[in-house]
C-alpha atoms as a PDB file:
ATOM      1  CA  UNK A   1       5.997  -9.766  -6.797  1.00  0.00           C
ATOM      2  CA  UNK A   2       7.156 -12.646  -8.761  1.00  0.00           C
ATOM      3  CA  UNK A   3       3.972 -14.909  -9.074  1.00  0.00           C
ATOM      4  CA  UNK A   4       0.575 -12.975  -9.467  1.00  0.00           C
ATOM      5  CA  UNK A   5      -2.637 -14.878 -10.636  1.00  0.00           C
ATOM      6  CA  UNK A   6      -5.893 -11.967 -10.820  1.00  0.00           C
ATOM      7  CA  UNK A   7      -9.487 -12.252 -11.673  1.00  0.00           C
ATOM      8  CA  UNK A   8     -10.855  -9.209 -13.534  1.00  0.00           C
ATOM      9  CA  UNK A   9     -14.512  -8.451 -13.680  1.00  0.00           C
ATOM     10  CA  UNK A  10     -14.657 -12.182 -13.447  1.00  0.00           C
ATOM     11  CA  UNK A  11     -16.774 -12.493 -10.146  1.00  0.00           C
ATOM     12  CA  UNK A  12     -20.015 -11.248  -9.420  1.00  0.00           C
ATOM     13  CA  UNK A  13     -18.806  -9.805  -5.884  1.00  0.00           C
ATOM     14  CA  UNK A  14     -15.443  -9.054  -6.214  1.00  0.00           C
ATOM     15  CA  UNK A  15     -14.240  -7.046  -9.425  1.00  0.00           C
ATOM     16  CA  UNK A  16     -10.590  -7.471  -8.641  1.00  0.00           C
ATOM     17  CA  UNK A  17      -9.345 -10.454  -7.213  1.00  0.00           C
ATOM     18  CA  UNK A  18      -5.310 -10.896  -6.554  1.00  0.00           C
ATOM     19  CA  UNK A  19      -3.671 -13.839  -5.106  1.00  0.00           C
ATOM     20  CA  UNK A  20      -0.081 -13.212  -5.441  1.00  0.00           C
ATOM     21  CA  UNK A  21       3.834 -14.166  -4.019  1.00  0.00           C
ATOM     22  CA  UNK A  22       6.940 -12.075  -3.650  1.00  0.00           C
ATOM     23  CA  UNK A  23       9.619 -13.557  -3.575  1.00  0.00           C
ATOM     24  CA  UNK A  24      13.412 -11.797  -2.734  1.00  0.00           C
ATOM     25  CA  UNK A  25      17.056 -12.018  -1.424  1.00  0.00           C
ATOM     26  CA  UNK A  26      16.108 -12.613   2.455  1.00  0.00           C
ATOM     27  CA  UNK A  27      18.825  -9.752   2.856  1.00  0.00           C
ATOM     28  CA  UNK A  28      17.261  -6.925   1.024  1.00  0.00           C
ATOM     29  CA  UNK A  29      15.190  -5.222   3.961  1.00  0.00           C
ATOM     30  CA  UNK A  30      11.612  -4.242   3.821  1.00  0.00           C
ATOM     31  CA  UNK A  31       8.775  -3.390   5.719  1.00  0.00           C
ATOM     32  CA  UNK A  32       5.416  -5.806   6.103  1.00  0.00           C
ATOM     33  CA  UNK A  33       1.767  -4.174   4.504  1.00  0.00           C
ATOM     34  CA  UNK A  34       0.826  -1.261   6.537  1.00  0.00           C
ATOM     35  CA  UNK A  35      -1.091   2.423   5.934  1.00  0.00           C
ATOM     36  CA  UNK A  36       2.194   4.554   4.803  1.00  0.00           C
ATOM     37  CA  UNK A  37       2.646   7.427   7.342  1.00  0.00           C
ATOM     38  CA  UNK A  38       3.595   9.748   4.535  1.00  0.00           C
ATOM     39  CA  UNK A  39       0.695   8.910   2.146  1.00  0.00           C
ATOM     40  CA  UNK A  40      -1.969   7.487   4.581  1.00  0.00           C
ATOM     41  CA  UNK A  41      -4.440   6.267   2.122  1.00  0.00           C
ATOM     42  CA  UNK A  42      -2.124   3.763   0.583  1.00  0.00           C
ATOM     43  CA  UNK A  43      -1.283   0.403   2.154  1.00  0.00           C
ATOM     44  CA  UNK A  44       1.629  -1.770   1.231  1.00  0.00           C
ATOM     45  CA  UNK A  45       4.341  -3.019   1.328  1.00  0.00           C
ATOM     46  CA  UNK A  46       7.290  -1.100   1.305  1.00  0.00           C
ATOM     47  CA  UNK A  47      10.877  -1.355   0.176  1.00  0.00           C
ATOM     48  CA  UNK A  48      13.185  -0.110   2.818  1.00  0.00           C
ATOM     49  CA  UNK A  49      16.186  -0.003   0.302  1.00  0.00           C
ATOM     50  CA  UNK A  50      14.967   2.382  -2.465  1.00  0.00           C
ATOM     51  CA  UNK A  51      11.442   3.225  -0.973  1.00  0.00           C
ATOM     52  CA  UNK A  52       9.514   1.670  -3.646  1.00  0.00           C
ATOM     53  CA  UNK A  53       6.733  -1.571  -3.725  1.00  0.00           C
ATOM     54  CA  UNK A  54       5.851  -4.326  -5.096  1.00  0.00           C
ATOM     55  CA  UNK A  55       2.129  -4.510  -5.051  1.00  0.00           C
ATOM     56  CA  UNK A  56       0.057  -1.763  -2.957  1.00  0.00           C
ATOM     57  CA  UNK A  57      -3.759  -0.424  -3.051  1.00  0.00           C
ATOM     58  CA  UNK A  58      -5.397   2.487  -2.017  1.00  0.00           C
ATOM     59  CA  UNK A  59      -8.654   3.874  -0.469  1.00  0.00           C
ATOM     60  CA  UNK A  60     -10.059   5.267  -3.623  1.00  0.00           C
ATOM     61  CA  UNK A  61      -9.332   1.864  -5.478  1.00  0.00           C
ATOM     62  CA  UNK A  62      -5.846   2.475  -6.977  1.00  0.00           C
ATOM     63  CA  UNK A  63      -3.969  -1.265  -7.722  1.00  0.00           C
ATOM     64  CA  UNK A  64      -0.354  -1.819  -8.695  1.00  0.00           C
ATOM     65  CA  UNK A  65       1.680  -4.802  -8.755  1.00  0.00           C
ATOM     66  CA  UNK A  66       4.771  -5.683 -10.389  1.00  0.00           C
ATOM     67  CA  UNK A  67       7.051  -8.564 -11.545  1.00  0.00           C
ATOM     68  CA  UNK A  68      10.485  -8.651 -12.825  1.00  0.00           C
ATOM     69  CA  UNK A  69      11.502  -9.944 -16.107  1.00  0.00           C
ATOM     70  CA  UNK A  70      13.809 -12.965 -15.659  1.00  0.00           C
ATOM     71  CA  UNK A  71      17.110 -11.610 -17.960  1.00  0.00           C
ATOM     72  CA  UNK A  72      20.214 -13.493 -16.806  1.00  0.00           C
ATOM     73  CA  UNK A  73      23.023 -11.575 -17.463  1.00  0.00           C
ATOM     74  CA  UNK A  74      21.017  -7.979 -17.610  1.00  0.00           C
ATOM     75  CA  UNK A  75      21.647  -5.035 -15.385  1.00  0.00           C
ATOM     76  CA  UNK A  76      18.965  -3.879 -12.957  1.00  0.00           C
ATOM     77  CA  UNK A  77      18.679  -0.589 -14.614  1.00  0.00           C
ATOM     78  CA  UNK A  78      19.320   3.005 -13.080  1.00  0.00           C
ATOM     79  CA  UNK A  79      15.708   3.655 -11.356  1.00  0.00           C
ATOM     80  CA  UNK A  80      14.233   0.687  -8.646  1.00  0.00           C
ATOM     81  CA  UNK A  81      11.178  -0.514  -9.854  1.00  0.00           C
ATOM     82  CA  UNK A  82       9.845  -0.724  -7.243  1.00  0.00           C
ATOM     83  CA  UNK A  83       9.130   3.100  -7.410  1.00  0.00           C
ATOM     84  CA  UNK A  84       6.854   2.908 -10.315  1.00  0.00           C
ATOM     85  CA  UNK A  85       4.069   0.997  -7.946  1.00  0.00           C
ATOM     86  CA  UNK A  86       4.314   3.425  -5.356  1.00  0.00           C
ATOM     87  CA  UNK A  87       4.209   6.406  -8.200  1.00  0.00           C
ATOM     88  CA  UNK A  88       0.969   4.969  -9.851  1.00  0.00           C
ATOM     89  CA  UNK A  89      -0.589   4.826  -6.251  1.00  0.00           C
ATOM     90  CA  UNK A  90       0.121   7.993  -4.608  1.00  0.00           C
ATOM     91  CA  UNK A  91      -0.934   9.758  -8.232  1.00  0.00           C
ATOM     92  CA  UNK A  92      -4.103  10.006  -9.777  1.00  0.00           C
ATOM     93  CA  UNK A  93      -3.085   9.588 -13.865  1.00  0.00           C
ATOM     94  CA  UNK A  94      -5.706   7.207 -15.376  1.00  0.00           C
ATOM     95  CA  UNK A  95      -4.048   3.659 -16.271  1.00  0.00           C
ATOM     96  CA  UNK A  96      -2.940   3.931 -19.514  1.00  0.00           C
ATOM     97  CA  UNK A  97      -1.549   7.569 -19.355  1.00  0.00           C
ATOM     98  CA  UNK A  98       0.465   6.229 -16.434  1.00  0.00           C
ATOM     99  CA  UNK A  99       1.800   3.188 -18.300  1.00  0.00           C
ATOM    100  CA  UNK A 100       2.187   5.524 -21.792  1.00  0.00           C
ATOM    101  CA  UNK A 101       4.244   7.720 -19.204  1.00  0.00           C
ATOM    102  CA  UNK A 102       6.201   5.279 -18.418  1.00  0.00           C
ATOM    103  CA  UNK A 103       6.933   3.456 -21.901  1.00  0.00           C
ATOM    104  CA  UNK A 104       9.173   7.005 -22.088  1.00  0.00           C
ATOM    105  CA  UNK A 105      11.376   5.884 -19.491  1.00  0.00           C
ATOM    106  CA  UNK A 106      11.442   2.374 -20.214  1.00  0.00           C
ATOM    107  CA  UNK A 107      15.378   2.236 -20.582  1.00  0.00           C
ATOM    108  CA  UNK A 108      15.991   3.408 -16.788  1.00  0.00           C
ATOM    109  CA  UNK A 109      14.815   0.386 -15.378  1.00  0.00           C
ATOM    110  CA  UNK A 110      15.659  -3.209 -15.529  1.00  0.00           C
ATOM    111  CA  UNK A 111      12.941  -5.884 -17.352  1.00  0.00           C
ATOM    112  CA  UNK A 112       9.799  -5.394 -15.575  1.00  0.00           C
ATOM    113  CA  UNK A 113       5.629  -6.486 -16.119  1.00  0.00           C
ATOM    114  CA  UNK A 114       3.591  -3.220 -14.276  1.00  0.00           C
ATOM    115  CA  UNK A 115       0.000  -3.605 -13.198  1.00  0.00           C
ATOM    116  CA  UNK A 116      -1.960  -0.700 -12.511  1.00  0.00           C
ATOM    117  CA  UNK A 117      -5.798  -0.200 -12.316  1.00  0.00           C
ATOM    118  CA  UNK A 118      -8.214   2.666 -10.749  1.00  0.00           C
ATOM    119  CA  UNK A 119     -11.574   0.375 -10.021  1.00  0.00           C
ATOM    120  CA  UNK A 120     -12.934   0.572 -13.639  1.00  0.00           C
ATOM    121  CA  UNK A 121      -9.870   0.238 -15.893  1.00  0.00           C
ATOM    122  CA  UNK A 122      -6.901  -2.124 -15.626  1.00  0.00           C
ATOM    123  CA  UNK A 123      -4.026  -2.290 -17.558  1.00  0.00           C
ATOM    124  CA  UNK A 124      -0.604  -4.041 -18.158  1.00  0.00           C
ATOM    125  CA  UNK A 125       2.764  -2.922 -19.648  1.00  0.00           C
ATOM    126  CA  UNK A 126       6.328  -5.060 -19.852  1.00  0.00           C
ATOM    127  CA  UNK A 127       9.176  -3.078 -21.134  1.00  0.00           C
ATOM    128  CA  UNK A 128      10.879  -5.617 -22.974  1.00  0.00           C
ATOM    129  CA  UNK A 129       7.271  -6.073 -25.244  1.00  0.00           C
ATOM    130  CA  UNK A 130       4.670  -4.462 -26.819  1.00  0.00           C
ATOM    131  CA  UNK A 131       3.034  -1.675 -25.554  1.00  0.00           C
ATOM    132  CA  UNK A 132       0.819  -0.836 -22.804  1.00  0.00           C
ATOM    133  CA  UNK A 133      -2.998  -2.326 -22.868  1.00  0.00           C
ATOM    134  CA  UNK A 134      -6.111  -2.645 -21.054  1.00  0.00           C
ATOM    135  CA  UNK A 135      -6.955  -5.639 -19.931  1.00  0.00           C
ATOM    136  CA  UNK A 136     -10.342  -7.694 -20.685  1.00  0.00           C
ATOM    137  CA  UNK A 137     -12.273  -9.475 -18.092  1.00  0.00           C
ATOM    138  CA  UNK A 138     -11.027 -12.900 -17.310  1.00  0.00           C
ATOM    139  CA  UNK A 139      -8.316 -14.902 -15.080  1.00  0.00           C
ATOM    140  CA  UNK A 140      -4.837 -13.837 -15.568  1.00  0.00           C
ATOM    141  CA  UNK A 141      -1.842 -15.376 -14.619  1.00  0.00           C
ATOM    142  CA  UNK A 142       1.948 -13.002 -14.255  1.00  0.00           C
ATOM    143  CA  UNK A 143       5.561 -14.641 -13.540  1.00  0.00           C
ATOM    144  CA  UNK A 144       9.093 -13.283 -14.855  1.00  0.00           C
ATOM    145  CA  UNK A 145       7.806 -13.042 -18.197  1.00  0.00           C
ATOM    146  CA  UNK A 146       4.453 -12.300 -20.321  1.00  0.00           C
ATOM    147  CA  UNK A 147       1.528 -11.907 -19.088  1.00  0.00           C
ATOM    148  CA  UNK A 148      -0.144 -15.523 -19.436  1.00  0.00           C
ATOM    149  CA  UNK A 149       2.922 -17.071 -20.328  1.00  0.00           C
ATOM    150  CA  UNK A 150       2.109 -20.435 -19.235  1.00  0.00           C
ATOM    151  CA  UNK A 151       4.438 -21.473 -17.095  1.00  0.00           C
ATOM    152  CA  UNK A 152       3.665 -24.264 -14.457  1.00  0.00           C
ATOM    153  CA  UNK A 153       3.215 -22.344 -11.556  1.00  0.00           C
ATOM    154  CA  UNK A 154       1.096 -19.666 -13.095  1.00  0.00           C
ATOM    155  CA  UNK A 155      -0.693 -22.061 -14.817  1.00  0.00           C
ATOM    156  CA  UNK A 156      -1.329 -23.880 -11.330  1.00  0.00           C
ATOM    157  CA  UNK A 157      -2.400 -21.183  -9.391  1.00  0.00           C
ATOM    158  CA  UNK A 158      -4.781 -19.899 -12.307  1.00  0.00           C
ATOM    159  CA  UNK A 159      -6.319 -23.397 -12.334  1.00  0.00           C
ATOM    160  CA  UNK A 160      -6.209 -22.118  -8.144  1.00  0.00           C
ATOM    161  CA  UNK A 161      -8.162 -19.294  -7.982  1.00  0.00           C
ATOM    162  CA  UNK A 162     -10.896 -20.382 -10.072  1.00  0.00           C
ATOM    163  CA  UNK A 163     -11.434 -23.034  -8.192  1.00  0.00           C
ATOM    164  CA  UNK A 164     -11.436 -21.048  -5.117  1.00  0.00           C
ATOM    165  CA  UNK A 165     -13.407 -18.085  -7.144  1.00  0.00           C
ATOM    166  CA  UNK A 166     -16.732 -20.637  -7.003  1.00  0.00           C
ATOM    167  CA  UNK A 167     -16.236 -21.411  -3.415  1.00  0.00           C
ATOM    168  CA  UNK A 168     -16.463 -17.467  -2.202  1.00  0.00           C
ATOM    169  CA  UNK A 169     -12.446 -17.091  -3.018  1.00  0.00           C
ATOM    170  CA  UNK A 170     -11.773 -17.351   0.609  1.00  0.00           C
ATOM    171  CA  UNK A 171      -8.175 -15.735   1.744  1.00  0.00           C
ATOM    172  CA  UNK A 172      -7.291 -18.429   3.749  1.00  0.00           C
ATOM    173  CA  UNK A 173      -7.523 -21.090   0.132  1.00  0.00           C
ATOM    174  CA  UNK A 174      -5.609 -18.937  -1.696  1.00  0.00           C
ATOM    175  CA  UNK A 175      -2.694 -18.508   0.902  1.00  0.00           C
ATOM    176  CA  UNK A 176      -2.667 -22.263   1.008  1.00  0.00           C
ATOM    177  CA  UNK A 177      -2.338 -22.522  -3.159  1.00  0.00           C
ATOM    178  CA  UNK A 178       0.468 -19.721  -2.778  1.00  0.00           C
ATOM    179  CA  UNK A 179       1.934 -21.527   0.018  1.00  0.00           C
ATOM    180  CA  UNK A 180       2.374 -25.045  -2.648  1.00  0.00           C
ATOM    181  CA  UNK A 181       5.964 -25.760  -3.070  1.00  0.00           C
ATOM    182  CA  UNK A 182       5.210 -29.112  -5.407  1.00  0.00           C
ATOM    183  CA  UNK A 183       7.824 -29.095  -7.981  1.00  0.00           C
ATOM    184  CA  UNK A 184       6.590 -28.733 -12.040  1.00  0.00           C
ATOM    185  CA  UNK A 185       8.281 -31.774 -13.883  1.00  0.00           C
ATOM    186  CA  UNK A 186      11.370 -31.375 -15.394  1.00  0.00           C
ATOM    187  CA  UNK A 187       9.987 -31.603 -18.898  1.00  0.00           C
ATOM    188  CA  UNK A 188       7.104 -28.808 -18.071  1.00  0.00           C
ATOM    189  CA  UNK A 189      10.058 -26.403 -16.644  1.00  0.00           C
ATOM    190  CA  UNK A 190      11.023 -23.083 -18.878  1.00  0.00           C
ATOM    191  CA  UNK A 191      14.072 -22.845 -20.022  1.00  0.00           C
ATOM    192  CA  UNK A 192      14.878 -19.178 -18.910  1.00  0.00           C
ATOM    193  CA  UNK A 193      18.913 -18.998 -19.396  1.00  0.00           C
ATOM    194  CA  UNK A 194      19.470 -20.193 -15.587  1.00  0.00           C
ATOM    195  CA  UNK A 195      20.378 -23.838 -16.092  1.00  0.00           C
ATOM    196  CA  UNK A 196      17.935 -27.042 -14.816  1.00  0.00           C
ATOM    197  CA  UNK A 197      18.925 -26.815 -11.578  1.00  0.00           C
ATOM    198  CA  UNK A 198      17.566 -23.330 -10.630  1.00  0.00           C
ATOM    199  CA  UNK A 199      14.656 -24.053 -13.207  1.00  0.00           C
ATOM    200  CA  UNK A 200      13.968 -26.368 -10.519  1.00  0.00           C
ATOM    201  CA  UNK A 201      14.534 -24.369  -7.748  1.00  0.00           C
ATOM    202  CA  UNK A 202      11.909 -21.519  -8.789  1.00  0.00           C
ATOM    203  CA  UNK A 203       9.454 -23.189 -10.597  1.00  0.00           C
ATOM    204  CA  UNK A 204       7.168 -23.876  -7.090  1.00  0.00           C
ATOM    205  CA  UNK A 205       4.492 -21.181  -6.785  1.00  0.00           C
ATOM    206  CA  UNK A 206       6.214 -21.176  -2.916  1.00  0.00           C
ATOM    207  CA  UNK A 207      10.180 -20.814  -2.928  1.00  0.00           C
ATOM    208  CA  UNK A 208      12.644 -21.157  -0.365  1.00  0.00           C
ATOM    209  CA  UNK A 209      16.485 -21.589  -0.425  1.00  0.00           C
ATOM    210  CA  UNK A 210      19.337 -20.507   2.003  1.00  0.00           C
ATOM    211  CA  UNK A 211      19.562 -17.120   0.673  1.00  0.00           C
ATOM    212  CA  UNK A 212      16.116 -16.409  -1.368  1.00  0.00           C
ATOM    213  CA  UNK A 213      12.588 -17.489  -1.732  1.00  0.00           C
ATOM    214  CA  UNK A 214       9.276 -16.340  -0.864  1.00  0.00           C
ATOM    215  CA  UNK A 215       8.963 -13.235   1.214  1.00  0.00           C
ATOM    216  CA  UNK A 216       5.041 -12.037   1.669  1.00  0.00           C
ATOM    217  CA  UNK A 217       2.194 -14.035   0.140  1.00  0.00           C
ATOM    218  CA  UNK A 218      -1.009 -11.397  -0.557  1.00  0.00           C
ATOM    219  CA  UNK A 219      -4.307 -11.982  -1.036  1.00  0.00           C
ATOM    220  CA  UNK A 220      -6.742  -8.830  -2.148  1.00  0.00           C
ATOM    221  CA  UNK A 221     -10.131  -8.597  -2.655  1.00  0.00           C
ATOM    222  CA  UNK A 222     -11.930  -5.590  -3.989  1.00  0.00           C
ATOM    223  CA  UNK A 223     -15.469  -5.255  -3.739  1.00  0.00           C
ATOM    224  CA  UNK A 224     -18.295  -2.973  -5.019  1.00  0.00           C
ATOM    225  CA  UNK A 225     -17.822  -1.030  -1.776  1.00  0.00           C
ATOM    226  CA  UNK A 226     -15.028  -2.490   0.412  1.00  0.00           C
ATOM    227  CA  UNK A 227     -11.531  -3.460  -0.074  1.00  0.00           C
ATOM    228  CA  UNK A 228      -9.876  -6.771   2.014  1.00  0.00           C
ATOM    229  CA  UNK A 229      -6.122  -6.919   2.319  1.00  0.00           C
ATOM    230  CA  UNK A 230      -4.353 -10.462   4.001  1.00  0.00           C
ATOM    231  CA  UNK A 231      -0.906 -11.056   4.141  1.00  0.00           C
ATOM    232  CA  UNK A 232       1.297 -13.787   5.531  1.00  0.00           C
ATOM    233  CA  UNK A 233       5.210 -12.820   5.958  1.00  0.00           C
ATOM    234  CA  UNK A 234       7.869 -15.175   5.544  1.00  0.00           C
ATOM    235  CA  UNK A 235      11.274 -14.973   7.046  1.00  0.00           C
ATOM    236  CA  UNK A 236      13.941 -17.724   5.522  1.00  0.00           C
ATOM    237  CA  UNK A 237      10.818 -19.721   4.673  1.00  0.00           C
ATOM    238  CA  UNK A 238       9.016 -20.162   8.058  1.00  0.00           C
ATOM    239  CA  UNK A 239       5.402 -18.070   8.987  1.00  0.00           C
ATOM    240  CA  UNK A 240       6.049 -14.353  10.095  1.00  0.00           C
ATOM    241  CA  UNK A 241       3.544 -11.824  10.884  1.00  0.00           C
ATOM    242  CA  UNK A 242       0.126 -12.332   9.181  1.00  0.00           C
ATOM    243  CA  UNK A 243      -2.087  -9.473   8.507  1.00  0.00           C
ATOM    244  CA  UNK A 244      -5.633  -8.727   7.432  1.00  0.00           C
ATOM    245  CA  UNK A 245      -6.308  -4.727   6.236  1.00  0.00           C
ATOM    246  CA  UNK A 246     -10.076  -3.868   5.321  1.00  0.00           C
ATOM    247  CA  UNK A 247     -11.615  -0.622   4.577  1.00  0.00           C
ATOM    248  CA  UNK A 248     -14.340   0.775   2.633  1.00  0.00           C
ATOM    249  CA  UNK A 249     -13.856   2.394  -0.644  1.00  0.00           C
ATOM    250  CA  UNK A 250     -13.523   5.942  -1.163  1.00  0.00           C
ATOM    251  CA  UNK A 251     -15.113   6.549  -4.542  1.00  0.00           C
ATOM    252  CA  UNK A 252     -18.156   5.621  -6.728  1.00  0.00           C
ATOM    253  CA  UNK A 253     -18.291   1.960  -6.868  1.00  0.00           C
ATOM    254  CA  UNK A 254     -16.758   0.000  -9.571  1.00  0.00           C
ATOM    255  CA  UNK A 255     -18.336  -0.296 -13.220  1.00  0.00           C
ATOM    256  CA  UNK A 256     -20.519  -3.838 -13.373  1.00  0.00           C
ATOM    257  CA  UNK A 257     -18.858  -6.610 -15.358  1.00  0.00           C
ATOM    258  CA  UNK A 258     -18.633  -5.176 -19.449  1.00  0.00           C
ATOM    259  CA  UNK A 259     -18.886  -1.855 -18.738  1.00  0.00           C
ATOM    260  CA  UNK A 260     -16.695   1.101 -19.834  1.00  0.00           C
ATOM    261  CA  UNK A 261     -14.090  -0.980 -21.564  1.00  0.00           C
ATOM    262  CA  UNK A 262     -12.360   0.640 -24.367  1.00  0.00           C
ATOM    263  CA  UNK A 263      -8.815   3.101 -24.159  1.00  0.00           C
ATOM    264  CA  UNK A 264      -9.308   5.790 -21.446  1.00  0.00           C
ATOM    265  CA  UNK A 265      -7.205   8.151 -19.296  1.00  0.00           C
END
């Protein structure tokens, strides 16, 4: 993913809410969501290059997502990152071992932002920063950099989703907030090594040039009991497939809003 905005323990009905955009080279194949046929309680995405995803869940609650870290210039590291969603979901390590884990390896991928959560714990790492931690409840908003680094379009479709968050957090509002391609002003752009011009060009929550833009808009909702997957596909900018995924969950519900914070496995 490249734009991610999340609600954590933030809604009475809904302990994980994710409204987020990936955007990619139109030439770098991949596969729409679907139940993978080699691990068939995980549905995602899935990278048909190096076999990884970008943002997947699972029937017993599992979450990952992940953004790269804009670094103009950098290498793309040894390892896909891809492959560090898909590992978190088809494992069972609690969130912060998995992210501690990974800290290790940290110098075999490029500049990433990694997401991963189990139903009661969730928890964020980027590479290039800090260390891994748990996440408190609240609205959170992920680009190419921090986590709540405020640029525009994060910023925007935080504002978004708790908006939408009062009104039920409907999937079909928060496709339409992914789907805004309004440009930031100038003066409210980043300045992320790139130049104005492509400042320009991906500052819209929705991107779309000749070559690259916004692949898959996703909207998840996990609830006490049952899990809702949409997505909308986008092929050189124009509506692909769209698909809606719901199941129930396979594991104790999640811990109510303020419970069992703290570090865990």
């Amino acid at each position: 993913m490249c734009l991610i905005a999340l609600a954590w323990q933030a809604h009475p009905d809904y302990p994980l809410l994710v409204a987020a955009n990936r955007d990619e080279f139109y030439a770098r194949p991949a596969a729409p969501a679907r139940y993978w046929e080699d691990v068939p309680d995980l549905l995602a995405g899935r990278d048909l290059k190096d076999g990884g995803t970008w943002m997947g869940v699972t029937r017993q609650g599992r979450f990952a997502a992940l953004t790269n870290v804009r670094e103009p210039g950098a290498g793309t590291g040894r390892l896909s990152r891809g492959l560090l969603v898909a590992d978190f979901l088809r494992g069972d390590a609690g969130p912060m071992d998995y992210l501690h884990a990974v800290a290790r390896r940290a110098g075999e991928f490029g500049g990433f932002n990694l997401l991963v959560g189990d139903g009661h714990r969730l928890a964020c790492y980027n590479n290039r920063h800090g260390t891994p931690f748990l996440l408190g409840p609240g609205i959170h908003g992920l680009s190419n950099k921090e986590l709540d680094t405020p640029w525009p379009k994060v910023q925007k479709l935080k504002a978004g989703l708790a908006d939408a968050m009062s009104a039920g957090a409907a999937p079909a509002i928060l496709l339409k907030l992914l789907r805004d391609d309004s440009p930031p002003a100038d003066a409210d752009l980043p300045d992320t090594g790139v130049g104005l011009t492509m400042e320009r060009v991906l500052g819209p929550c929705f991107i779309r040039t000749p070559v690259y833009g916004t692949r898959a808009s996703t909207v998840l909702r996990v609830g006490r009991q049952r899990v809702e997957f949409v997505e909308q596909s986008f092929v050189q900018g124009e509506p692909g497939e769209y698909v809606e995924f719901s199941f129930e969950l396979d594991v104790e519900p999640p811990l109510p809003p303020g419970e069992g914070w703290g570090e865990g496995k």
